[in-house]
N, C-alpha and C. Protein backbone atom coordinates (compact mmCIF):
# COMPACT_ATOMS: atom_id res chain seq x y z
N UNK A 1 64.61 146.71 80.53
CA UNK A 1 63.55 145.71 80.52
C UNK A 1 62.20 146.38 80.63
N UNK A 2 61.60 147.12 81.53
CA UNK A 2 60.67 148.07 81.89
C UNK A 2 60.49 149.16 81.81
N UNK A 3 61.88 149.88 82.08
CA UNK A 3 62.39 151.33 82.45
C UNK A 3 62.54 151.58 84.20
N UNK A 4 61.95 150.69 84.83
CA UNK A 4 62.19 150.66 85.98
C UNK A 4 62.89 149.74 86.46
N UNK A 5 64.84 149.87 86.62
CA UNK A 5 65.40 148.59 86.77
C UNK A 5 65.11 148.08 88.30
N UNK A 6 64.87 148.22 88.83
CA UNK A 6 64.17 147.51 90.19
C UNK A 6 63.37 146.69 89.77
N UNK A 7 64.16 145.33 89.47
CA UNK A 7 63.36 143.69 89.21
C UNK A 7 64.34 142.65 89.01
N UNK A 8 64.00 141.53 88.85
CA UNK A 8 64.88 140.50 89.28
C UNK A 8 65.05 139.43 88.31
N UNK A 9 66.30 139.24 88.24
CA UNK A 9 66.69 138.17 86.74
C UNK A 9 66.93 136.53 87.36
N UNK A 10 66.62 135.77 86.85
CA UNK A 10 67.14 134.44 86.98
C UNK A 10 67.82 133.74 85.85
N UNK A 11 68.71 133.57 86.77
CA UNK A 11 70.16 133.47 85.58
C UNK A 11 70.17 131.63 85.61
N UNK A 12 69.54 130.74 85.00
CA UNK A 12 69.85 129.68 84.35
C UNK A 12 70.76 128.88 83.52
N UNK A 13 71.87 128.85 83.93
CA UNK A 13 73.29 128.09 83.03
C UNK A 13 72.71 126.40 83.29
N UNK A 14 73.26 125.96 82.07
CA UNK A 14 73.22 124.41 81.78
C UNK A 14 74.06 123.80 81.11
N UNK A 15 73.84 122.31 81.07
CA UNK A 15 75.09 121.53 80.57
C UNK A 15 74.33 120.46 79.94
N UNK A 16 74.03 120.20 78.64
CA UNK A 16 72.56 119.20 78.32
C UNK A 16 73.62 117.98 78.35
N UNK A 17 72.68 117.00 78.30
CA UNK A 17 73.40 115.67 78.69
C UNK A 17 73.37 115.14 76.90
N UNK A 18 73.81 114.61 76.75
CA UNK A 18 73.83 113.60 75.23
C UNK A 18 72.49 113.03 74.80
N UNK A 19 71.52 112.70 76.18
CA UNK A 19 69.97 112.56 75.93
C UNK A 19 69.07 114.02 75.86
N UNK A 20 68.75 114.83 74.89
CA UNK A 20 68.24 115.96 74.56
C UNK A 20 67.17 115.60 74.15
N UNK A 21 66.23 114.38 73.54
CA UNK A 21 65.04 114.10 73.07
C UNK A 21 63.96 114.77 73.78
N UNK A 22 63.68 115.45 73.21
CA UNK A 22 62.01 116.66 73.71
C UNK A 22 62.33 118.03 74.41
N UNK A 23 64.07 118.15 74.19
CA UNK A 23 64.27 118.93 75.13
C UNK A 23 63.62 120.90 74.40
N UNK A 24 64.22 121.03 72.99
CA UNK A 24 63.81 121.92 72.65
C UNK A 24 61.95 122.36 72.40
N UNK A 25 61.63 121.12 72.52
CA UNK A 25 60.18 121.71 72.77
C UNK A 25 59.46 121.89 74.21
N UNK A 26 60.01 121.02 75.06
CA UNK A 26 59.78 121.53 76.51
C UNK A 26 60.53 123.01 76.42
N UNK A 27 61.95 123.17 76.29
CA UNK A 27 62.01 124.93 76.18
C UNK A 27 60.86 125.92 75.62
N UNK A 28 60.64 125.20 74.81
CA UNK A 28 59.52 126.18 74.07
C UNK A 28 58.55 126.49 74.52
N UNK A 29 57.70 125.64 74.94
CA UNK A 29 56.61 125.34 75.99
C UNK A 29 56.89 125.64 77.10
N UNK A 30 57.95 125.82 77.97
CA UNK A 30 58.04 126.61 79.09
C UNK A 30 58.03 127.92 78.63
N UNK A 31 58.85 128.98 77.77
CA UNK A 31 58.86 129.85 77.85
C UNK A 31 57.48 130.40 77.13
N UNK A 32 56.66 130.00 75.93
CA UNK A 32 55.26 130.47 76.32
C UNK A 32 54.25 130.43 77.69
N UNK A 33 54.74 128.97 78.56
CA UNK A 33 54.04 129.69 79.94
C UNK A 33 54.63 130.65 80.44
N UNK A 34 55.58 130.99 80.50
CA UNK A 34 56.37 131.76 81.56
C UNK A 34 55.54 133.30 81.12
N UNK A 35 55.50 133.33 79.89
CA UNK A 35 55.46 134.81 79.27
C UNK A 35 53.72 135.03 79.68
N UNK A 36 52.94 133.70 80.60
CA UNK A 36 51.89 134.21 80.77
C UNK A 36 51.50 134.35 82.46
N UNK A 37 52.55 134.28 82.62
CA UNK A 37 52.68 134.17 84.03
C UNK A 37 52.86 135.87 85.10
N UNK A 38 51.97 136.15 86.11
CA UNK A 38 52.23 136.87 86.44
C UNK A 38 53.25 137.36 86.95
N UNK A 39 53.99 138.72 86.74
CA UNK A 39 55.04 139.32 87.03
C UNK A 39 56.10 139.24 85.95
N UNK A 40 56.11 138.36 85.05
CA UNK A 40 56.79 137.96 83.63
C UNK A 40 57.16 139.00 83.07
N UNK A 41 58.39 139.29 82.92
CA UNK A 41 58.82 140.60 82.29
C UNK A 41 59.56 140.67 80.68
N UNK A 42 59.94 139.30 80.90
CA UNK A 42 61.02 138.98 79.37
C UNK A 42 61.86 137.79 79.46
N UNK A 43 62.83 137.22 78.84
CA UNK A 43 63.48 136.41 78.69
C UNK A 43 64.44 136.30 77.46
N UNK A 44 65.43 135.77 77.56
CA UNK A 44 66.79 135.99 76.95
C UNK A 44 67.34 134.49 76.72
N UNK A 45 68.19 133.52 75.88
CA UNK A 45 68.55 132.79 76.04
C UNK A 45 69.53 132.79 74.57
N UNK A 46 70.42 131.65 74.50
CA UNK A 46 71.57 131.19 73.70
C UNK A 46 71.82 129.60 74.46
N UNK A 47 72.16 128.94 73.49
CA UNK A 47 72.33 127.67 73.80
C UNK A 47 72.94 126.67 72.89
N UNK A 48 74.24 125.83 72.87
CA UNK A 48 74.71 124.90 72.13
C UNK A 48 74.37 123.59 72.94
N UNK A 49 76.19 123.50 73.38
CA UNK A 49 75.29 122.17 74.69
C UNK A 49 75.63 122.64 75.74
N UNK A 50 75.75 124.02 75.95
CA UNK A 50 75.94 125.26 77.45
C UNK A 50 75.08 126.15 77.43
N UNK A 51 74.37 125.98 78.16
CA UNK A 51 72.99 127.00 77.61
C UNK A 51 72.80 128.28 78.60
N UNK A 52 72.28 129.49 78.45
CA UNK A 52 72.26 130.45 79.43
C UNK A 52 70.72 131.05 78.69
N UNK A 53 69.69 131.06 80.26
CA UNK A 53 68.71 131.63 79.87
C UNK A 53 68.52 132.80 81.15
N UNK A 54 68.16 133.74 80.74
CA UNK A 54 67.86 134.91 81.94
C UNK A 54 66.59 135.15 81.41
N UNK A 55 65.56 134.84 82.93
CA UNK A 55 64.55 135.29 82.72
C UNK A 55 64.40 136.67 83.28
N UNK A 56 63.18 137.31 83.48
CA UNK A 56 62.98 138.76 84.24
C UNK A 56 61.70 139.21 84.86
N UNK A 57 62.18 139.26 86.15
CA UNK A 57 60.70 138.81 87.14
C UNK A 57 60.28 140.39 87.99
N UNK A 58 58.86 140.65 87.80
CA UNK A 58 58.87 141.93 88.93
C UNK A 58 58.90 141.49 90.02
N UNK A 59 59.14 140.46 90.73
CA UNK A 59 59.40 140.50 92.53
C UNK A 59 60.17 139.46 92.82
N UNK A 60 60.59 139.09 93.49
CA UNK A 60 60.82 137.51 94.52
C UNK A 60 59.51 136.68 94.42
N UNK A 61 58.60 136.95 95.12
CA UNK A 61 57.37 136.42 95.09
C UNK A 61 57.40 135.87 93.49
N UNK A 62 57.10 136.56 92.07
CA UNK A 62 56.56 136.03 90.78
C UNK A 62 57.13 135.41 90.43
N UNK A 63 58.71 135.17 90.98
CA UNK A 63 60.01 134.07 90.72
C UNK A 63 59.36 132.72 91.23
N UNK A 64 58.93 132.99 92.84
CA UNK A 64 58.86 131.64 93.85
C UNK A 64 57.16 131.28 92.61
N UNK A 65 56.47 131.97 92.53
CA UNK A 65 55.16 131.30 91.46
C UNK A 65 55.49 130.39 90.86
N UNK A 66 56.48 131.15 89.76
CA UNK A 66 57.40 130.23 88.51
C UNK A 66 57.45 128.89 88.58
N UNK A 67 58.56 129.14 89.73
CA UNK A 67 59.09 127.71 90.14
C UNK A 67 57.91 126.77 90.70
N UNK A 68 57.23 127.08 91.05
CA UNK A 68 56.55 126.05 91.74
C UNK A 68 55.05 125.86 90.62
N UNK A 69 54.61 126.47 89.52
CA UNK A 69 54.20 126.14 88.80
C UNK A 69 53.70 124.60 88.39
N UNK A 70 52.88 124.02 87.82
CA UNK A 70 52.60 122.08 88.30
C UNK A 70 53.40 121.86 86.84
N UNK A 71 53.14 122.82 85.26
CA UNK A 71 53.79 122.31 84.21
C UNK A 71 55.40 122.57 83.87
N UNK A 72 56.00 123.51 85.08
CA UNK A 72 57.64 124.30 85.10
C UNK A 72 57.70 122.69 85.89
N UNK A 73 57.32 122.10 86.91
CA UNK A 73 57.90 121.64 87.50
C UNK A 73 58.06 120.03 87.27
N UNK A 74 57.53 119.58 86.46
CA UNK A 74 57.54 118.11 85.38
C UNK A 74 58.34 118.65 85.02
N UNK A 75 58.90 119.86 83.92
CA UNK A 75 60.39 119.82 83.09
C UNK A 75 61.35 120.02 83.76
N UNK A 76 61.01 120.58 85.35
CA UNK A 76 62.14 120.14 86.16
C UNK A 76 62.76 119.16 86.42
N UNK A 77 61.70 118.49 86.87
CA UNK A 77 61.73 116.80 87.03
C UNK A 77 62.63 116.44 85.93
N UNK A 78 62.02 116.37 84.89
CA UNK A 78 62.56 115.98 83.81
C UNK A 78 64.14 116.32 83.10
N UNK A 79 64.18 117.65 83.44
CA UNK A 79 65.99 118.27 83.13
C UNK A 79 66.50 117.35 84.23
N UNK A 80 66.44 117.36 85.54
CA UNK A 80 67.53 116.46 86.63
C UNK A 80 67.55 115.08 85.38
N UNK A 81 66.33 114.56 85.62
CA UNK A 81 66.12 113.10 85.25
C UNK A 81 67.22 112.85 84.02
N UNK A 82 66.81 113.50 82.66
CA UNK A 82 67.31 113.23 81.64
C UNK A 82 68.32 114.08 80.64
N UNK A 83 67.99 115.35 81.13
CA UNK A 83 68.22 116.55 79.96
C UNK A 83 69.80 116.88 80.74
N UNK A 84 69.74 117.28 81.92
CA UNK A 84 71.19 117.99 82.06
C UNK A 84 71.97 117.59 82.64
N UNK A 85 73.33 117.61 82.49
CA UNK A 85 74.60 116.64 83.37
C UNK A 85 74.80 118.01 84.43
N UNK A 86 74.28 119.14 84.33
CA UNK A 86 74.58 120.02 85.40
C UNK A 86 73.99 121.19 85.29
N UNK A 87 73.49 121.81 86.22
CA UNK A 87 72.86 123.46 85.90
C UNK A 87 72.86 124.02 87.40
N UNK A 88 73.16 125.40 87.20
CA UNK A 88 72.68 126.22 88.75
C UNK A 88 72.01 127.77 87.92
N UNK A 89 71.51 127.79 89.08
CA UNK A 89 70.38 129.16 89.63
C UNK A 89 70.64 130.01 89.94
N UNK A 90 70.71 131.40 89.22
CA UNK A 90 71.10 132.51 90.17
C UNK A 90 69.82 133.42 90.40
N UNK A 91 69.50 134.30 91.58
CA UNK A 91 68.67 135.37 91.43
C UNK A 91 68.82 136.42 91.66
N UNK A 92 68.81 137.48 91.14
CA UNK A 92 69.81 139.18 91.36
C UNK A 92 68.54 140.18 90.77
N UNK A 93 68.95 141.04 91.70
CA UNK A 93 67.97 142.14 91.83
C UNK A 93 68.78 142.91 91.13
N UNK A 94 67.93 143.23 89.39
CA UNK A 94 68.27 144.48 88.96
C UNK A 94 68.10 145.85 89.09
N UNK A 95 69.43 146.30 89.76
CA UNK A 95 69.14 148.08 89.93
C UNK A 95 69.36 148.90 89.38
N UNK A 96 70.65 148.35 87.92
CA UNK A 96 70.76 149.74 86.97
C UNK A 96 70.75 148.43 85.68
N UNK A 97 70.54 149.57 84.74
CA UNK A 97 70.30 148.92 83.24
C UNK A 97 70.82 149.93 82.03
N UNK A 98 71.30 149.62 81.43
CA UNK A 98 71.50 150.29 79.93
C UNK A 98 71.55 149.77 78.91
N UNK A 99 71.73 150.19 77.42
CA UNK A 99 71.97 149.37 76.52
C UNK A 99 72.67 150.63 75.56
N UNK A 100 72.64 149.09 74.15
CA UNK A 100 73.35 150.16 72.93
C UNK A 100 72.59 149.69 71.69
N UNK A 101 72.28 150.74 70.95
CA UNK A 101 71.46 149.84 69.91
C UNK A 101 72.41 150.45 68.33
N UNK A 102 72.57 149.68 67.72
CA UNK A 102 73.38 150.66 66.42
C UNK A 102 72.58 151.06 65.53
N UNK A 103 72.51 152.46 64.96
CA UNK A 103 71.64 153.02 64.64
C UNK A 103 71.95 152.49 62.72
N UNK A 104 70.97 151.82 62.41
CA UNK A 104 70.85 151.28 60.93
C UNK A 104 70.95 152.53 59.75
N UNK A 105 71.08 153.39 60.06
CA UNK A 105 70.85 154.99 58.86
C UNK A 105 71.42 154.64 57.78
């Protein structure tokens, strides 16, 4: 993510409800705020009607910002209210990282 894996992911799983109206543009619109938000490191997602988004935060602290944000927290409102029949939260401190990239030659 950085090169320095010392930082913290929030792992977002969901379950959209059959009422989805506005839902992909509130996604959208959250994740351009997020990406302007201090400590904002990246974000990852896939989604049918099970969705998994990992965001990537430099502290605890830039997580607790996030969340409490005034426009994150209307689409909060709003996912309980209408969008999801279920979702949980994880937060994990990344300490090692790797990857694989296939080399196109």
């Amino acid at each position: 993510m950085n090169g320095n894996p010392n930082y913290y992911a929030v792992i977002f799983t969901s379950l959209l409800s059959e009422n989805n109206e506005g839902y992909q543009e509130m996604a959208s619109k959250m994740e351009a705020l997020a990406k302007n938000q201090s400590g904002f490191l990246g974000i990852e997602s896939a989604r049918e009607r099970t969705g998994i988004t990992l965001s990537y935060w430099e502290s605890l602290e830039a997580i607790k910002q996030w969340k409490r944000q005034s426009e994150h927290l209307i689409a909060q409102h709003k996912g309980k209210e209408v969008w999801y029949d279920w979702y949980k939260v994880r937060i994990c401190k990344v300490e090692r990282e790797y990857e694989f990239l296939k080399n196109d030659d």
